[in-house]
C-alpha atoms as a PDB file:
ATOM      1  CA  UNK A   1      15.630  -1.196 -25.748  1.00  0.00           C
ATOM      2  CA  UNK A   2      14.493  -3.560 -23.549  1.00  0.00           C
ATOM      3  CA  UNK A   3      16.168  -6.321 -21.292  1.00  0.00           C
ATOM      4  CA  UNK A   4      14.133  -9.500 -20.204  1.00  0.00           C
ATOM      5  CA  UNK A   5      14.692  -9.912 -16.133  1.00  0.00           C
ATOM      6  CA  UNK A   6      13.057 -13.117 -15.505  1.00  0.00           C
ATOM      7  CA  UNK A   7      11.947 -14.924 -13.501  1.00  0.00           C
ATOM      8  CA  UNK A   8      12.435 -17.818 -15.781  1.00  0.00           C
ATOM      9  CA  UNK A   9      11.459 -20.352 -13.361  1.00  0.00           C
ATOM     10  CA  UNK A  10       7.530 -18.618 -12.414  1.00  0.00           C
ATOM     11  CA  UNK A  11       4.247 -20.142 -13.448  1.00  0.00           C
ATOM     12  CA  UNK A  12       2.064 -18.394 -14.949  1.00  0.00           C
ATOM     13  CA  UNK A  13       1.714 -14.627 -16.379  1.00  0.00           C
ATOM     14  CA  UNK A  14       3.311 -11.713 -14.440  1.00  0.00           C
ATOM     15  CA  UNK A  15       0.555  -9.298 -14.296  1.00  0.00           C
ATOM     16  CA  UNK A  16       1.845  -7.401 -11.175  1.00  0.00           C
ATOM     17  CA  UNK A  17       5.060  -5.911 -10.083  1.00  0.00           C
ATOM     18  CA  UNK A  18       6.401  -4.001  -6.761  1.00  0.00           C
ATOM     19  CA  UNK A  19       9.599  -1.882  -6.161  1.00  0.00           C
ATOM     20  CA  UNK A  20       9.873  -2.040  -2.797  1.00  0.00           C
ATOM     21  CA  UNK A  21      10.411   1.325  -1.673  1.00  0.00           C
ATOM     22  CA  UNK A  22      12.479   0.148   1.470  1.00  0.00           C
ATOM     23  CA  UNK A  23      15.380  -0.023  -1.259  1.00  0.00           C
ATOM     24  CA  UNK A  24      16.008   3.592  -3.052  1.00  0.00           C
ATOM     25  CA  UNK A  25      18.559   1.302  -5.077  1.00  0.00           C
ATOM     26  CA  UNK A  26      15.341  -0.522  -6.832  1.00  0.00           C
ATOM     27  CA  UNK A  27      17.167  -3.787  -6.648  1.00  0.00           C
ATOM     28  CA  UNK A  28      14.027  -5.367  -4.408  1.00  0.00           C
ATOM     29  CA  UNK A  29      10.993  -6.388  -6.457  1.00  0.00           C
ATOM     30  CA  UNK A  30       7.694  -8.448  -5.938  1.00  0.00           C
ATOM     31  CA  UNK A  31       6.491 -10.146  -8.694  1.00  0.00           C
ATOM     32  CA  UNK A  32       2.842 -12.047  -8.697  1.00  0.00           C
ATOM     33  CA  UNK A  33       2.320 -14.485 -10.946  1.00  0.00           C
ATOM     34  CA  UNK A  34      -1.274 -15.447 -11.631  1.00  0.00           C
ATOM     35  CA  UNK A  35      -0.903 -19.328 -11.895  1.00  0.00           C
ATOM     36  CA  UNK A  36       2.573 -18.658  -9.830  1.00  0.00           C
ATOM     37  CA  UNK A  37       2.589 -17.583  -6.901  1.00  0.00           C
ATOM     38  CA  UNK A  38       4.302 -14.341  -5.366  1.00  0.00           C
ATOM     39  CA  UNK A  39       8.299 -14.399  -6.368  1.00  0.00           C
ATOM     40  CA  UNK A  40      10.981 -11.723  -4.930  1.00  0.00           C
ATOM     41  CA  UNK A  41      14.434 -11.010  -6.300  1.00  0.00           C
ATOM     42  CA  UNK A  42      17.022  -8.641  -4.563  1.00  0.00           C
ATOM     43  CA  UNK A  43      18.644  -8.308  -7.495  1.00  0.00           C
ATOM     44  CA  UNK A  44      16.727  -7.032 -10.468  1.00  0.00           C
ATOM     45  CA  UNK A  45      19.339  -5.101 -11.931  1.00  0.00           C
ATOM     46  CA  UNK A  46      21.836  -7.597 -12.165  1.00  0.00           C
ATOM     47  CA  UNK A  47      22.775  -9.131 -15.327  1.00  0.00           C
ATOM     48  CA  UNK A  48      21.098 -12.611 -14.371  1.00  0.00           C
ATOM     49  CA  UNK A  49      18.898 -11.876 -11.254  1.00  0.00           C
ATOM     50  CA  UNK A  50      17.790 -14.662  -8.642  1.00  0.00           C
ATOM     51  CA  UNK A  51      14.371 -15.249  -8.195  1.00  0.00           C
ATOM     52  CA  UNK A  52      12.736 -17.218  -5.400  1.00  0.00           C
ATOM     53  CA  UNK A  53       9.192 -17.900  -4.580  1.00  0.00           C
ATOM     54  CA  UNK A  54       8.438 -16.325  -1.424  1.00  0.00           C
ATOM     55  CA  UNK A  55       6.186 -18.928  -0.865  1.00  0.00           C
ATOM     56  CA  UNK A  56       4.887 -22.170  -2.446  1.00  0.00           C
ATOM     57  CA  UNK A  57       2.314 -22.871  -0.236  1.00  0.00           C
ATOM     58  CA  UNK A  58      -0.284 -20.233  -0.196  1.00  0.00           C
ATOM     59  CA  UNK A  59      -3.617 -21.484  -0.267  1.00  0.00           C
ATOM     60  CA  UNK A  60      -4.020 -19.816  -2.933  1.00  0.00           C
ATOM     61  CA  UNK A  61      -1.098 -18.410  -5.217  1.00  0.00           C
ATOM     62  CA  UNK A  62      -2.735 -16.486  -8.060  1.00  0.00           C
ATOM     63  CA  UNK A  63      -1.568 -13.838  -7.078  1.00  0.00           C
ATOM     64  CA  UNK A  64      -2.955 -10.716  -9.314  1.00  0.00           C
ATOM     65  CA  UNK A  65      -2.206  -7.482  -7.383  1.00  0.00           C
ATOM     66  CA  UNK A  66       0.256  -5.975  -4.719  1.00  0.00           C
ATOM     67  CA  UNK A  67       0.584  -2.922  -2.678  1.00  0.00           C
ATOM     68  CA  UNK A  68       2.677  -1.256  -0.307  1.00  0.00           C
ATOM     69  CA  UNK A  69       1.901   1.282   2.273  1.00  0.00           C
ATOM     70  CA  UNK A  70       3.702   4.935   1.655  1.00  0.00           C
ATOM     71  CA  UNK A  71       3.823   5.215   5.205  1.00  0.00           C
ATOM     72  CA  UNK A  72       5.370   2.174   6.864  1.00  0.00           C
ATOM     73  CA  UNK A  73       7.579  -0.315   4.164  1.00  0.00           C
ATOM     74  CA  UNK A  74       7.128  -2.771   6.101  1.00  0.00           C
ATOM     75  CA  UNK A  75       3.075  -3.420   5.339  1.00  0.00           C
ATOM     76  CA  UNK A  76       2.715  -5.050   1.941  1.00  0.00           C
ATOM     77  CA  UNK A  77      -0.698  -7.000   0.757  1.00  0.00           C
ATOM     78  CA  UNK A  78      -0.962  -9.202  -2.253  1.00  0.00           C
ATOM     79  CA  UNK A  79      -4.605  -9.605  -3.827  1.00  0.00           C
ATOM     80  CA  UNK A  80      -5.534 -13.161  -5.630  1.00  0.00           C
ATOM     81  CA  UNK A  81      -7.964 -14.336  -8.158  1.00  0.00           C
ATOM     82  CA  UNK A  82      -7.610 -13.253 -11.972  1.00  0.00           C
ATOM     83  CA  UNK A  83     -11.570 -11.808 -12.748  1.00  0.00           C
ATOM     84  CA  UNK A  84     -11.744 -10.551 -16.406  1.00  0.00           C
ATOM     85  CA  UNK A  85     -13.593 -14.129 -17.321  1.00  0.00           C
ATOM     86  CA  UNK A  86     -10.612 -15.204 -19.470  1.00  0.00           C
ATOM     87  CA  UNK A  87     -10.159 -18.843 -20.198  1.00  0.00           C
ATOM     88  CA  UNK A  88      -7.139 -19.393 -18.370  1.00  0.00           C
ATOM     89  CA  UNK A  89      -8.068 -17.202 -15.380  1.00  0.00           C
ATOM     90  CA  UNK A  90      -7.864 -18.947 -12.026  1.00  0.00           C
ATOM     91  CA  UNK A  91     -10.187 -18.255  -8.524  1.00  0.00           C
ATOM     92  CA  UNK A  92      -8.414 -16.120  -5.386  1.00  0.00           C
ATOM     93  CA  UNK A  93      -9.428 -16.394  -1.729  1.00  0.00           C
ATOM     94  CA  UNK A  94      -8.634 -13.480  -0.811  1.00  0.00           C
ATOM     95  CA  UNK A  95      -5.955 -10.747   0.708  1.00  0.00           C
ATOM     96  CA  UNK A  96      -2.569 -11.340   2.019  1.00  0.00           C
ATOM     97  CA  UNK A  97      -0.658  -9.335   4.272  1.00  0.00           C
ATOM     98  CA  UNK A  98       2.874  -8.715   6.037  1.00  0.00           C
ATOM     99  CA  UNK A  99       4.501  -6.529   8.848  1.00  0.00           C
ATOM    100  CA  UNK A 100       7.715  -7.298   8.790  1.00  0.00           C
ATOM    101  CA  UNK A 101       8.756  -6.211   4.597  1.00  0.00           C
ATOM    102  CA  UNK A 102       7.649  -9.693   3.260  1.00  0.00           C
ATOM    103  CA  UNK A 103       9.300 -12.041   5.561  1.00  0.00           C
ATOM    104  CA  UNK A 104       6.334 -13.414   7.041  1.00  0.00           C
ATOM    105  CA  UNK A 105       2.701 -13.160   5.228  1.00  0.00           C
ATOM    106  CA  UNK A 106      -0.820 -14.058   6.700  1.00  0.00           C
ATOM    107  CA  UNK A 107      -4.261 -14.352   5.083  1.00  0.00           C
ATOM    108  CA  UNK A 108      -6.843 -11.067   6.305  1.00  0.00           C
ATOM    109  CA  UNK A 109      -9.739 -13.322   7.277  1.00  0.00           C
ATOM    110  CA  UNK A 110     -11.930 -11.198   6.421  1.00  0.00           C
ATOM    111  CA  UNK A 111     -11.451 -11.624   3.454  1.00  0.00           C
ATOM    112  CA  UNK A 112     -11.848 -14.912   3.166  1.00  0.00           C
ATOM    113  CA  UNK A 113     -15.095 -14.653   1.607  1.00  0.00           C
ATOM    114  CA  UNK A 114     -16.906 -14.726  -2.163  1.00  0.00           C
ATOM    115  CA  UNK A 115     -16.632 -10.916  -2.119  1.00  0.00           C
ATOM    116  CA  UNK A 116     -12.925 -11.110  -2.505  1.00  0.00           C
ATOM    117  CA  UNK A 117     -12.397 -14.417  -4.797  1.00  0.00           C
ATOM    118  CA  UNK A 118     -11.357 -12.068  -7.658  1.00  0.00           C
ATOM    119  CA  UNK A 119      -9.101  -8.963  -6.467  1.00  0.00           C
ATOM    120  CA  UNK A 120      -8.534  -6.736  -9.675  1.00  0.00           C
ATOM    121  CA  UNK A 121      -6.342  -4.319  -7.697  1.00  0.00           C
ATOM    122  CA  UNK A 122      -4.813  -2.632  -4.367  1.00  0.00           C
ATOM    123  CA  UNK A 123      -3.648   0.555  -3.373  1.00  0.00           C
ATOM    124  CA  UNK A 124      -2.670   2.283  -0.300  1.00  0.00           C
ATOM    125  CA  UNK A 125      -3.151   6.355  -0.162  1.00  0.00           C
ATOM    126  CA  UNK A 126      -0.731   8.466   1.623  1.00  0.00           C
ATOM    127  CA  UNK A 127      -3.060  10.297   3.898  1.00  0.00           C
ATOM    128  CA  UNK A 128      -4.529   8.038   6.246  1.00  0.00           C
ATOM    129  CA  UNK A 129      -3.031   4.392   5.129  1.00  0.00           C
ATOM    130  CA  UNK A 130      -6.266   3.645   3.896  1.00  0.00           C
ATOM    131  CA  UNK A 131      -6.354   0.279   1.523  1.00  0.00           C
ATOM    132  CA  UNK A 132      -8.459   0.124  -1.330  1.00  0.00           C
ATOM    133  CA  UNK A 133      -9.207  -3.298  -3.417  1.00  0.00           C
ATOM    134  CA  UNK A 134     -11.097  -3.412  -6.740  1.00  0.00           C
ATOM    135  CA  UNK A 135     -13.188  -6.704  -6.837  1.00  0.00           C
ATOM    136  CA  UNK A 136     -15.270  -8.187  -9.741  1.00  0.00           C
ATOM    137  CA  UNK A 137     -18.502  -9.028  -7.604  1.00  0.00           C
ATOM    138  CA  UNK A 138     -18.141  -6.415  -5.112  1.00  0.00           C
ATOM    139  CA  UNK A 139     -17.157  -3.084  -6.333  1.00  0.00           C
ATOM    140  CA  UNK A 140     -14.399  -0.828  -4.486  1.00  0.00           C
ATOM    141  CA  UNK A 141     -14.078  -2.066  -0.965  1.00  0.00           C
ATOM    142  CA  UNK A 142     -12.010   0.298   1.590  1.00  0.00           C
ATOM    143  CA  UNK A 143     -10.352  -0.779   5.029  1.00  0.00           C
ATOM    144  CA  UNK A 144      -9.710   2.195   7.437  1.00  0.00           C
ATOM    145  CA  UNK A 145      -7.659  -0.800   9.830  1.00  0.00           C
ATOM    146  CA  UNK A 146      -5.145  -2.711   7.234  1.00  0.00           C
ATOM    147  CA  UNK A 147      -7.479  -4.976   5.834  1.00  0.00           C
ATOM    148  CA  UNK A 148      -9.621  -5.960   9.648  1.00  0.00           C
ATOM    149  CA  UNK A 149     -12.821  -4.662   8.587  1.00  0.00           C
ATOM    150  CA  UNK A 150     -14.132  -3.576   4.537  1.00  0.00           C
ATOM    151  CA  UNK A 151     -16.900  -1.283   3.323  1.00  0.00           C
ATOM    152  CA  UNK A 152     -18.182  -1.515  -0.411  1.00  0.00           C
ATOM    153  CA  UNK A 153     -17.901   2.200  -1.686  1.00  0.00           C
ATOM    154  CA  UNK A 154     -18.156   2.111  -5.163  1.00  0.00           C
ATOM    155  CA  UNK A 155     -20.784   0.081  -7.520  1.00  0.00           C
ATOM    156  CA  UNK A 156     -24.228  -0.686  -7.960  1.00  0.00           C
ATOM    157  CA  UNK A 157     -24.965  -1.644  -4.447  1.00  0.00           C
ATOM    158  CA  UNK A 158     -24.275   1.387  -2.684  1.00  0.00           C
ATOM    159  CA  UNK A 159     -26.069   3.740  -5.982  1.00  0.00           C
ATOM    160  CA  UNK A 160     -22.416   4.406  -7.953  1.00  0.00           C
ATOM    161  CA  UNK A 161     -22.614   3.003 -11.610  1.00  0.00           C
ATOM    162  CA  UNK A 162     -24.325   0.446 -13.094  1.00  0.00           C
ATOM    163  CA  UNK A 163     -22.317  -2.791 -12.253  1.00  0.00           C
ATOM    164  CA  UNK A 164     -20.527  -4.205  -8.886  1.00  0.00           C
ATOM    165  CA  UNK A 165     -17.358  -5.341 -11.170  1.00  0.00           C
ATOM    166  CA  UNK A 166     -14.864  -3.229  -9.949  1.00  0.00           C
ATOM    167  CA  UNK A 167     -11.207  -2.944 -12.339  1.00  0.00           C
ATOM    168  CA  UNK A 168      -8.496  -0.260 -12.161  1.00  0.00           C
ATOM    169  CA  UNK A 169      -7.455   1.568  -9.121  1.00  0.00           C
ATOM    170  CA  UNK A 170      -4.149   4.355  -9.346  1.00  0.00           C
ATOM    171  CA  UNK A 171      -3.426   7.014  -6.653  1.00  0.00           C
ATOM    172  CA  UNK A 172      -1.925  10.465  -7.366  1.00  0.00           C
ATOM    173  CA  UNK A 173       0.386  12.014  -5.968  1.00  0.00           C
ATOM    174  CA  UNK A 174      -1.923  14.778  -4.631  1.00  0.00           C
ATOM    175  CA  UNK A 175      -3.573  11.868  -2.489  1.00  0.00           C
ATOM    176  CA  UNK A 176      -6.216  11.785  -4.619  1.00  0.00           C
ATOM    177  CA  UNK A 177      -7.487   7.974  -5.389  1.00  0.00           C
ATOM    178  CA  UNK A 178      -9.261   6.842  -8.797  1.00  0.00           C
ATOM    179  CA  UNK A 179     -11.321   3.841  -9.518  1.00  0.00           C
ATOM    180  CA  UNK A 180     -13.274   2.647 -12.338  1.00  0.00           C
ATOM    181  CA  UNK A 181     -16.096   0.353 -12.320  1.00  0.00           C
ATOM    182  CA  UNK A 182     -17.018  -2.292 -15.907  1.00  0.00           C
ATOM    183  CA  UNK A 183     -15.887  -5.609 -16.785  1.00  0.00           C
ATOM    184  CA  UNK A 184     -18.366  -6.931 -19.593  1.00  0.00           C
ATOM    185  CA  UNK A 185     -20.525  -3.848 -18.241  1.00  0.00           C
ATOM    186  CA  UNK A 186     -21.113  -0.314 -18.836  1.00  0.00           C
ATOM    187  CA  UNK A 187     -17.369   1.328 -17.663  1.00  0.00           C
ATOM    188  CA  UNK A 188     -17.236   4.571 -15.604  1.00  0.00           C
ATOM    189  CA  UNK A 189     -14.222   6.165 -13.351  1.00  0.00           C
ATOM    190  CA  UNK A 190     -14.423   7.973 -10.131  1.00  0.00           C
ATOM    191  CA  UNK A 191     -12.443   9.817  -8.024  1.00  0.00           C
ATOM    192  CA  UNK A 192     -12.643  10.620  -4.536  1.00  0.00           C
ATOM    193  CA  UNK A 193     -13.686  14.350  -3.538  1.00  0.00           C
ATOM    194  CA  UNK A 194     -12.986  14.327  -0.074  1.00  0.00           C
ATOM    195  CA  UNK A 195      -9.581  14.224   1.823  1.00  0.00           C
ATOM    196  CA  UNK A 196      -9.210  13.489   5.104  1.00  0.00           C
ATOM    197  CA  UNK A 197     -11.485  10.639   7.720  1.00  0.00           C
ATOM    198  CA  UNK A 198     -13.689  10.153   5.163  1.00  0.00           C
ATOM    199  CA  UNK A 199     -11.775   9.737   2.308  1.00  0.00           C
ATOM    200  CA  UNK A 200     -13.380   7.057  -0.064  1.00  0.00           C
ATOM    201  CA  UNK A 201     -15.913   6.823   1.772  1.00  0.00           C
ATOM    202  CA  UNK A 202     -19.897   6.258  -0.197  1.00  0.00           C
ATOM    203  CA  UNK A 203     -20.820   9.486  -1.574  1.00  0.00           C
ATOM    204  CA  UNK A 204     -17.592  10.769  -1.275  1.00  0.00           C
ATOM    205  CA  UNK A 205     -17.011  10.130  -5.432  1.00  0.00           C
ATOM    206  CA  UNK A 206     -17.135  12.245  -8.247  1.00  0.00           C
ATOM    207  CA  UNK A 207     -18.134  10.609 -11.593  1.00  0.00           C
ATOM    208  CA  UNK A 208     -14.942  11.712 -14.301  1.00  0.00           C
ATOM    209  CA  UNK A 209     -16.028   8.937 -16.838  1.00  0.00           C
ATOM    210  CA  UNK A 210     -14.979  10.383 -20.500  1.00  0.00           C
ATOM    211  CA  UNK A 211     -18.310  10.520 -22.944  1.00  0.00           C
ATOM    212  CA  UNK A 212     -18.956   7.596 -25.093  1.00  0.00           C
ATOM    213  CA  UNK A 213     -20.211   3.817 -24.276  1.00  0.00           C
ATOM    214  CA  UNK A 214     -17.452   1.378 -22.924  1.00  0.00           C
ATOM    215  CA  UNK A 215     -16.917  -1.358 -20.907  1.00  0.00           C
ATOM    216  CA  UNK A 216     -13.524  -1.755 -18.737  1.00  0.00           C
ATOM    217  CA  UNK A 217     -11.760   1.452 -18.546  1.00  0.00           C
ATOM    218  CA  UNK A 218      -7.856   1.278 -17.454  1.00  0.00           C
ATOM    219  CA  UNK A 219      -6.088   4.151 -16.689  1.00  0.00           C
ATOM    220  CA  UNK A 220      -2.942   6.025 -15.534  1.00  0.00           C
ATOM    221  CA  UNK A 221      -1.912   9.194 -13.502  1.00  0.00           C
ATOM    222  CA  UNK A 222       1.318  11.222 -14.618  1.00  0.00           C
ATOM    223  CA  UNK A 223       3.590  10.983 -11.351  1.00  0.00           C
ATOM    224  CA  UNK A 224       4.931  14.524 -12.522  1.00  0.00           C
ATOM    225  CA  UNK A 225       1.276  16.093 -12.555  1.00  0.00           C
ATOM    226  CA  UNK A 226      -1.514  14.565 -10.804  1.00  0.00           C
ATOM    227  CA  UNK A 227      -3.826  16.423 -12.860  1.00  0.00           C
ATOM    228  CA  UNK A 228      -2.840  14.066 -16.024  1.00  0.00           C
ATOM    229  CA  UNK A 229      -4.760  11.323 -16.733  1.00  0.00           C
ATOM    230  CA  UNK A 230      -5.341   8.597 -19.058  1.00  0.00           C
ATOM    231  CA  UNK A 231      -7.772   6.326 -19.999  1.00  0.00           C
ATOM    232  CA  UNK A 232      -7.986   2.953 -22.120  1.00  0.00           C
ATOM    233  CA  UNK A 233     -11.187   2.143 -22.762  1.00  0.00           C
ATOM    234  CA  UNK A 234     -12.648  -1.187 -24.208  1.00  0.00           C
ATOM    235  CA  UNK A 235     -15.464  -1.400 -26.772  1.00  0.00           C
ATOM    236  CA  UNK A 236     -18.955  -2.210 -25.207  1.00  0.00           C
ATOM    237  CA  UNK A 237     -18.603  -5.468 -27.122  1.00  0.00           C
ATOM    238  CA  UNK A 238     -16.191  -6.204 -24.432  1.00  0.00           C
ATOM    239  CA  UNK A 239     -13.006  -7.133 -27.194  1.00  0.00           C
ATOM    240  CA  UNK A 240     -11.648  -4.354 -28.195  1.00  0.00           C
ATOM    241  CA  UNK A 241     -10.131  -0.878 -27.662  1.00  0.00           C
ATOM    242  CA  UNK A 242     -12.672   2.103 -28.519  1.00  0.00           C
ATOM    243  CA  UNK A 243     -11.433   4.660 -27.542  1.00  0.00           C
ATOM    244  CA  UNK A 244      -8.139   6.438 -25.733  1.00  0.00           C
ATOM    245  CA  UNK A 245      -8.376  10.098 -23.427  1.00  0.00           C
ATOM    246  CA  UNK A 246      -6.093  12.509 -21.923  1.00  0.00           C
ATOM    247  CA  UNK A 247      -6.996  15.053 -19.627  1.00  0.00           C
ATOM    248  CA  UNK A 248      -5.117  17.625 -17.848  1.00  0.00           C
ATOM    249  CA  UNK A 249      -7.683  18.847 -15.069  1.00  0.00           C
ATOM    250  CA  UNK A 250      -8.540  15.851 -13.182  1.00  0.00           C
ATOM    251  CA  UNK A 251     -10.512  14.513 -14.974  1.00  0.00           C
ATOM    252  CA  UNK A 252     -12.902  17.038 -15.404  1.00  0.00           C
ATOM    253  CA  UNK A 253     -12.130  17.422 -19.244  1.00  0.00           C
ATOM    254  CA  UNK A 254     -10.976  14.663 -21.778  1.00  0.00           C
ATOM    255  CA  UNK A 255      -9.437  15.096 -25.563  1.00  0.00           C
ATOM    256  CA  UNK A 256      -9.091  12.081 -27.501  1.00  0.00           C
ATOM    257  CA  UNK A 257      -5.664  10.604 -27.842  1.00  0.00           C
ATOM    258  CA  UNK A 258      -4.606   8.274 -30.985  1.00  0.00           C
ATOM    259  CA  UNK A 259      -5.376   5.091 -30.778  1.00  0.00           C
ATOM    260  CA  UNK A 260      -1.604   2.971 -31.377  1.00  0.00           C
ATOM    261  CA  UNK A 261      -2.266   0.704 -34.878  1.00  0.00           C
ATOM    262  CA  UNK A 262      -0.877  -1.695 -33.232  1.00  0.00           C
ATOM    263  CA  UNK A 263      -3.354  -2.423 -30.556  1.00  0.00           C
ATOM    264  CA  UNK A 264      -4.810  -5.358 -30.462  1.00  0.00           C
ATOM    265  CA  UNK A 265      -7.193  -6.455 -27.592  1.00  0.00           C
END
């Protein structure tokens, strides 16, 4: 069963949601919006929850990812810019950030650049605070200082896969951090093989793509094993879903998994 909880009053598609994990009640959630902006409610498991925009004025509000650091609450970025080439997909500008929980947010400027007009995705690991953001033009890009400085460490320009358009990004609970690469391209996923400084870092990926042709791959880690993963994988006609894998070894092996009938695109 399933309950709608708004907001009613946001523009655009919800395609990214945060509990903040400064409230073990799960009552505080970020929503982004990708024609709408980045909305907040305090109460999502009210009846009726209140949502407010946290802030109309962005300069730019399409707001497509969010993350949170595991180690200090208080640091939260939101990514912008929808890149998958669909019709209704809007142009980012960039990375947000705040200190203080959400309160107060300010553009990285170094982001502020072509390299980050479409953000696909964010994560923070546990180990060292490092941020990760998948972009479409410039692969996986890592920031060892919150977002001061980047380094492209996945794609074609640094000799990892055949394409620079970067798409999912999930972290395990091991610490490990997975990425995968193809947006109307040839798909592949990676995950890091080193812990420690130079986590992420180039060369520091292992390729675990599952055998067949794709394009975008999307996937998921089991938070009660960090060995399980999924993938989704779209067609290499770029429309479709091709194919669907399970493994339960990191990645190192994957079984096929049915397909729903359902599916669609």
């Amino acid at each position: 069963a399933w309950t709608e909880r708004g907001p009613n009053n946001v523009g655009g598609r919800s395609r990214s949601i945060l509990f903040d994990a400064s409230d073990n009640t799960d009552n505080t959630v970020f929503v982004g919006a990708v024609g709408g902006g980045l909305w907040y409610t305090n109460q999502f498991k009210s009846a009726d929850p209140n949502w407010l925009p946290v802030n109309d004025f962005f300069e730019n509000i399409a707001v497509t990812a969010i993350a949170q650091d595991p180690n200090n609450p208080s640091v939260i970025y939101f990514g912008t810019g929808e890149g998958y080439y669909n019709g209704d997909a809007l142009r980012g500008n960039g990375i947000w950030k705040t200190t203080d929980g959400g309160s107060t947010w300010n553009q990285l400027s170094s982001t502020n650049n072509s390299t980050f007009y479409y953000v696909q995705d964010m994560v923070v690991e546990s180990e060292n605070s490092y941020l990760f953001a998948s972009t479409r033009d410039g692969g996986v890009q890592l920031s060892k200082d919150g977002g001061m400085t980047w380094t492209q460490v996945l794609g074609s320009s640094v000799g990892a896969g055949s394409t620079n358009r970067a798409s999912d990004l999930e972290v395990g609970t091991n610490g490990v951090v997975y990425a995968t690469l193809g947006i109307f391209s040839t798909g592949a996923v990676y995950k890091t093989n080193t812990t420690g400084s130079s986590k992420g870092e180039v060369g520091n990926w292992t390729s675990i793509t599952p055998s067949g042709n794709y394009h975008r791959i999307e996937i998921a880690v089991a938070p009660s094993n960090p060995n399980v993963i999924y993938a989704l994988c779209q067609d290499n006609a770029g429309y479709g879903v091709s194919g669907m894998f399970k493994s339960g070894d990191g990645g190192a092996n994957w079984s096929p998994i049915t397909i729903p009938s359902y599916y669609g695109g």
